[in-house]
C-alpha atoms as a PDB file:
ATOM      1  CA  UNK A   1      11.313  -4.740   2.344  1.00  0.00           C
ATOM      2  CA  UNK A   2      14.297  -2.657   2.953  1.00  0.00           C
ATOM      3  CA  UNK A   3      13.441   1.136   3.686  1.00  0.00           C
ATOM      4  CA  UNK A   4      15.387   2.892   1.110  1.00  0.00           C
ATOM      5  CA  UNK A   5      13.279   0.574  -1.446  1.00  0.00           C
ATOM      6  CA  UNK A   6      10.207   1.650   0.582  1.00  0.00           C
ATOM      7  CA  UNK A   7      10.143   4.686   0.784  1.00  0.00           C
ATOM      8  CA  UNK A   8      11.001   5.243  -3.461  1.00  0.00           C
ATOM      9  CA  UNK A   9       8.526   3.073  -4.264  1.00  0.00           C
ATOM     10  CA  UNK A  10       6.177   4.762  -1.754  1.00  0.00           C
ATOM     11  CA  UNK A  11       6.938   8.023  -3.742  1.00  0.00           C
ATOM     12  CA  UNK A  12       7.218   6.410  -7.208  1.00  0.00           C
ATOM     13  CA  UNK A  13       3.519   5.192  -6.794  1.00  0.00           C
ATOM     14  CA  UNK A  14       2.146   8.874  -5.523  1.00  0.00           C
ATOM     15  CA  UNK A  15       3.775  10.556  -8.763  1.00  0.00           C
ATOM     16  CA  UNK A  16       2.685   7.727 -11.154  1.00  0.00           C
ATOM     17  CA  UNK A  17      -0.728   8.031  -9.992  1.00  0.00           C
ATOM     18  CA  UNK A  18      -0.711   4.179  -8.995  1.00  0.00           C
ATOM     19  CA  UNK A  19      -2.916   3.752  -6.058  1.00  0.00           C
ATOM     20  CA  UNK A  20      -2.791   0.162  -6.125  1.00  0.00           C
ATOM     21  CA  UNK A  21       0.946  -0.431  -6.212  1.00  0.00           C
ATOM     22  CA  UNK A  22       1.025   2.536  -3.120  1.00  0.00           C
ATOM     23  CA  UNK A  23      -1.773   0.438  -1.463  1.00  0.00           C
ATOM     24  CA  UNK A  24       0.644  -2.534  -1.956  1.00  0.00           C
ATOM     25  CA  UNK A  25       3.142  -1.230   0.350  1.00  0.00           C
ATOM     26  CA  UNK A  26       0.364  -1.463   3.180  1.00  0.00           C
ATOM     27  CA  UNK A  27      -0.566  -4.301   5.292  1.00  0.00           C
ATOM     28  CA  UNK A  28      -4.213  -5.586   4.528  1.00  0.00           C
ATOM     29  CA  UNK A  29      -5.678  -3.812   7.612  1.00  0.00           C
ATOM     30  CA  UNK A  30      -2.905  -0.737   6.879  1.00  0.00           C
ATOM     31  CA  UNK A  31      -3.987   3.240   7.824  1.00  0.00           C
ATOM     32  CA  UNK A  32      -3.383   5.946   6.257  1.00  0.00           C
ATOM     33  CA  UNK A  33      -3.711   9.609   8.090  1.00  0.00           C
ATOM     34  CA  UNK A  34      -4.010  12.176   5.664  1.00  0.00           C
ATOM     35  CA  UNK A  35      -3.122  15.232   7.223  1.00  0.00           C
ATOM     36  CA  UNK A  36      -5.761  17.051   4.866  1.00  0.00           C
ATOM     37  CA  UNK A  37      -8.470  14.177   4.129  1.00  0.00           C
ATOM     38  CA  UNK A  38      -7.923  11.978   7.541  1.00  0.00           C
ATOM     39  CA  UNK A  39      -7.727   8.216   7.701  1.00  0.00           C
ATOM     40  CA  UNK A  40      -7.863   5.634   4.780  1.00  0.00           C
ATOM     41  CA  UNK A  41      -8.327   2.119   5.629  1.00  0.00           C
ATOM     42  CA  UNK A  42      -7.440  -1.114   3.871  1.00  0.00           C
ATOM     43  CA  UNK A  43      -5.974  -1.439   0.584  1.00  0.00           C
ATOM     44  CA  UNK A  44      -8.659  -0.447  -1.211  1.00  0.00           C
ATOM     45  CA  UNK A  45      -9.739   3.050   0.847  1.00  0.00           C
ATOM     46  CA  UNK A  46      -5.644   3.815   0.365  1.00  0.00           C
ATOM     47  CA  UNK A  47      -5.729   3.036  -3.267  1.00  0.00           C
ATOM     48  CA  UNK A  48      -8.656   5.237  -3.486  1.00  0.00           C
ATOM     49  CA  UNK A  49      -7.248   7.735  -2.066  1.00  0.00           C
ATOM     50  CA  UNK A  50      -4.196   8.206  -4.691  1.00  0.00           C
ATOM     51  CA  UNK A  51      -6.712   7.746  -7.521  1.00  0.00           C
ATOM     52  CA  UNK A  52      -9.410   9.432  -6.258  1.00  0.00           C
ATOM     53  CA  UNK A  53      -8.649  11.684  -3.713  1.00  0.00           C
ATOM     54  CA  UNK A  54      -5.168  13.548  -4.538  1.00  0.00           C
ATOM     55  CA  UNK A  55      -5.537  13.379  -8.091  1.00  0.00           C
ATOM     56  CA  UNK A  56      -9.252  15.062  -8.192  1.00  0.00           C
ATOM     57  CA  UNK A  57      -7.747  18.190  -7.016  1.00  0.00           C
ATOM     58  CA  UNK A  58      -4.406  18.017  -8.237  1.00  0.00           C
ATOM     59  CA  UNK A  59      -1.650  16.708 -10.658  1.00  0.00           C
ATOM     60  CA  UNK A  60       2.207  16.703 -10.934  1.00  0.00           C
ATOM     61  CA  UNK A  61       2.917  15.534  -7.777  1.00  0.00           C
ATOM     62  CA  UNK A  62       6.747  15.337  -6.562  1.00  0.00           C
ATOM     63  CA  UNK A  63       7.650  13.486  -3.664  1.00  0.00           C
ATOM     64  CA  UNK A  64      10.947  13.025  -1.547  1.00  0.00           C
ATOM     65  CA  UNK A  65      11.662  11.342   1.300  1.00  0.00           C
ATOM     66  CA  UNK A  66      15.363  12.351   3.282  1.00  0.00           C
ATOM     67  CA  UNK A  67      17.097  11.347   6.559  1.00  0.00           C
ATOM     68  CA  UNK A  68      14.844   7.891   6.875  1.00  0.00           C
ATOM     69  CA  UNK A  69      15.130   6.105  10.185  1.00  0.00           C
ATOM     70  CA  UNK A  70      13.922   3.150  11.789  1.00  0.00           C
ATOM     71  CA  UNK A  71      14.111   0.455  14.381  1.00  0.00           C
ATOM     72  CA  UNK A  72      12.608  -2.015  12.340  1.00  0.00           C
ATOM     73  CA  UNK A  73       8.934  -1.126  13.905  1.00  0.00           C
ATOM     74  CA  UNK A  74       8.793   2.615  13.517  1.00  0.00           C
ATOM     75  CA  UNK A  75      10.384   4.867  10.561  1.00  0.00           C
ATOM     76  CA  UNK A  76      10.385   8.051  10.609  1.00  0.00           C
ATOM     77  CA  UNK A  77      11.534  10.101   7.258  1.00  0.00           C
ATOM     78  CA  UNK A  78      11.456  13.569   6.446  1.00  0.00           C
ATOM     79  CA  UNK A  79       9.940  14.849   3.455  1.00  0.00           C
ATOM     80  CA  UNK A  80       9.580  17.389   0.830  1.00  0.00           C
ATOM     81  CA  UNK A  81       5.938  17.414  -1.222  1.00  0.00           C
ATOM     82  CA  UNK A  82       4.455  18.754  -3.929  1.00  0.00           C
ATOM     83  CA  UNK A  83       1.775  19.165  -6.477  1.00  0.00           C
ATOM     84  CA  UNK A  84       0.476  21.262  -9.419  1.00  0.00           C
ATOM     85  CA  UNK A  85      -3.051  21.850  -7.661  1.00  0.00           C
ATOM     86  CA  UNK A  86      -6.360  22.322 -10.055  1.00  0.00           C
ATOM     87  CA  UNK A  87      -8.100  24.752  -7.682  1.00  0.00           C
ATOM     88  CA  UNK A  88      -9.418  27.851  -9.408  1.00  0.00           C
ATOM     89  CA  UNK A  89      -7.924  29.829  -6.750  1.00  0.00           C
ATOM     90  CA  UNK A  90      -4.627  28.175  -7.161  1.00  0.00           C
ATOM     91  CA  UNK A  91      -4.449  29.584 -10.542  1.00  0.00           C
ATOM     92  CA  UNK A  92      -2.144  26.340 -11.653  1.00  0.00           C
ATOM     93  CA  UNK A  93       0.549  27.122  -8.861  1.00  0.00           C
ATOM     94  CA  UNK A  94       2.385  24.298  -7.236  1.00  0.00           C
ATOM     95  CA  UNK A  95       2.095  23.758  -3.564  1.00  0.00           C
ATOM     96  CA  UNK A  96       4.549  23.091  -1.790  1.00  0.00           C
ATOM     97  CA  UNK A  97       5.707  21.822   1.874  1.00  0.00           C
ATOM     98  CA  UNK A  98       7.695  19.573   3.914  1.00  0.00           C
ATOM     99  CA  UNK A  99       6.744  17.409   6.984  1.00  0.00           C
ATOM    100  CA  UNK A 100       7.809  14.066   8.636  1.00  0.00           C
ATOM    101  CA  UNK A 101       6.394  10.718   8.109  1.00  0.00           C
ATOM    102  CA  UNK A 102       5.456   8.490  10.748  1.00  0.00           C
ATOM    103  CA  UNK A 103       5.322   4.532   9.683  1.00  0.00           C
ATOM    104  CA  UNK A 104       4.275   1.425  11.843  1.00  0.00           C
ATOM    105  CA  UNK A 105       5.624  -1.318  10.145  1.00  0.00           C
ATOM    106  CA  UNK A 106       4.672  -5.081  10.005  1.00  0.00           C
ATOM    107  CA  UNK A 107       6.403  -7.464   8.618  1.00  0.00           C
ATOM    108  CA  UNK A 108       7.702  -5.444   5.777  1.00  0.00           C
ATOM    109  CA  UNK A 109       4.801  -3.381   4.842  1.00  0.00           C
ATOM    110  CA  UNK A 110       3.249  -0.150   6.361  1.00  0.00           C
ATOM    111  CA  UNK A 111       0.719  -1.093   9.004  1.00  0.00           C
ATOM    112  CA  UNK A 112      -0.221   2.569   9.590  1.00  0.00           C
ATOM    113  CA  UNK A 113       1.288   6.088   7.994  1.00  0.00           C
ATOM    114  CA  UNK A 114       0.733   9.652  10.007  1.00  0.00           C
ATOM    115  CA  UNK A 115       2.307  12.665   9.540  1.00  0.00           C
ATOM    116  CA  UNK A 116       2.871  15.536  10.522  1.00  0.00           C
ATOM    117  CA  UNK A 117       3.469  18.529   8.050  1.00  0.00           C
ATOM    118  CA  UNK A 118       3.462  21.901   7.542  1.00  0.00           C
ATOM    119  CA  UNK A 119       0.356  22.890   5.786  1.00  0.00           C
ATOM    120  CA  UNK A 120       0.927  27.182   5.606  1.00  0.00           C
ATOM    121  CA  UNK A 121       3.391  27.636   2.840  1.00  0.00           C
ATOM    122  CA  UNK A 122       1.079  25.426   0.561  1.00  0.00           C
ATOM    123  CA  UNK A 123      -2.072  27.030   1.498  1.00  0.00           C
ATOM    124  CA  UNK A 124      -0.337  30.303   0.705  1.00  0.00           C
ATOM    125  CA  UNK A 125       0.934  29.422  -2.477  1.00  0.00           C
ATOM    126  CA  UNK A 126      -2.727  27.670  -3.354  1.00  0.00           C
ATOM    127  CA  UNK A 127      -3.454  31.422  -2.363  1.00  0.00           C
ATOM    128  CA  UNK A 128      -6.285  30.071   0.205  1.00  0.00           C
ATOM    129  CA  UNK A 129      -8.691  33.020   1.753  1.00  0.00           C
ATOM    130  CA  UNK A 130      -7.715  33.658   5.315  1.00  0.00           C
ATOM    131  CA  UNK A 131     -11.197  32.221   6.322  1.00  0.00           C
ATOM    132  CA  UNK A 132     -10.616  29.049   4.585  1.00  0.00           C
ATOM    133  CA  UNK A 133      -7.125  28.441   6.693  1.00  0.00           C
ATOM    134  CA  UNK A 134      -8.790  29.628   9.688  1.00  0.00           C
ATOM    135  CA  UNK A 135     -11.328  26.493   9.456  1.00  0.00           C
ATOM    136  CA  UNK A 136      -8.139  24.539   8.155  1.00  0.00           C
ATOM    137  CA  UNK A 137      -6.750  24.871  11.314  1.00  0.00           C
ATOM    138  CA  UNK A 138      -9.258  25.079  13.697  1.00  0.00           C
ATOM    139  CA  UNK A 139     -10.179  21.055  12.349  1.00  0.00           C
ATOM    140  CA  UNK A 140      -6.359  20.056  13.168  1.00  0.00           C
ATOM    141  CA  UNK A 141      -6.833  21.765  16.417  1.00  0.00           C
ATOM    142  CA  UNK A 142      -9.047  19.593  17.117  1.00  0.00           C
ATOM    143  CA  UNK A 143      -7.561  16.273  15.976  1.00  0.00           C
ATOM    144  CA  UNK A 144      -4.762  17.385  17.837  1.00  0.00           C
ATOM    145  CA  UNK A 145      -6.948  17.820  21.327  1.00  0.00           C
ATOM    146  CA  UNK A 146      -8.402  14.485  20.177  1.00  0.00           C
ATOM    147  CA  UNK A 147      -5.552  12.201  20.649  1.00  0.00           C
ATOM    148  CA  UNK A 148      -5.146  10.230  23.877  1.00  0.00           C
ATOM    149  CA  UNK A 149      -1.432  11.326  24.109  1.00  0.00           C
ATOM    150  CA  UNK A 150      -2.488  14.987  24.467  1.00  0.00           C
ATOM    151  CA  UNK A 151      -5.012  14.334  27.443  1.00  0.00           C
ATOM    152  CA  UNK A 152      -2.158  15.461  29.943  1.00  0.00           C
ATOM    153  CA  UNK A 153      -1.626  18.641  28.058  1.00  0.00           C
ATOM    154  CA  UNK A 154      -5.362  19.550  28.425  1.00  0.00           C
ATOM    155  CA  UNK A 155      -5.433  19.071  32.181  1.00  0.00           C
ATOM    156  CA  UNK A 156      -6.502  22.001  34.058  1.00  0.00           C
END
């Protein structure tokens, strides 16, 4: 699959609420790393996380993808996100932040998706207690200390 087809129907699926054709664009054993829910696994898990997962909380979602590129095993694309979110405390405001996507590809499809985004102007606008962000982050603190590439950075 060519990227620039990828990557809109990648988005397309998100804002249709179609988690089975976004779970299409996986490989069977495909991951997906939410940056708020963590990782999805298999068609099914990924599909169930569009349906069940991003639309529990929220609706209207708007997503762009800019500046793709790739080496045929790795594409990386910038993006722009959004969503109306349902949270009391969000009070029916839309969300909104960017990041960069992170794709292994396999023979066409998406054998694993990570990102990495920046979470503070949509927990501001979903007008998040400073408590609530403070656990937020402290949890990606610690996936970040997690991974094996960090383990030099964490030497004494």
């Amino acid at each position: 699959m060519q990227t620039g087809k990828l990557l809109h129907d990648f988005c397309c699926a998100v804002e249709q609420h179609n988690g089975k054709a976004f779970a299409a664009l996986f490989t069977e054993d495909g991951v997906y790393h939410d940056v708020f829910y963590g990782a999805f696994t298999g068609r099914e898990r990924i599909a169930q996380m569009i349906d069940d997962w991003f639309y529990r909380t929220a609706t209207d979602f708007r997503w762009d993808m800019h500046d793709p590129v790739s080496d045929g095993r790795t594409l990386y694309a910038r993006y722009t996100f959004s969503y109306k979110s349902l949270l009391p405390e969000a009070t029916g405001g839309r969300a909104m932040f960017e990041g960069v996507g992170i794709m292994k590809l396999r023979d066409g499809l998406i054998a694993e998706y990570g990102e990495v985004a920046n979470t503070a102007p949509a927990f501001v606008d979903l007008n998040f207690a400073p408590e609530r962000m403070a656990k937020i982050f402290a949890r990606q603190n610690a996936e970040l200390k997690a991974r094996p590439e960090m383990a030099r950075h964490l030497a004494e």
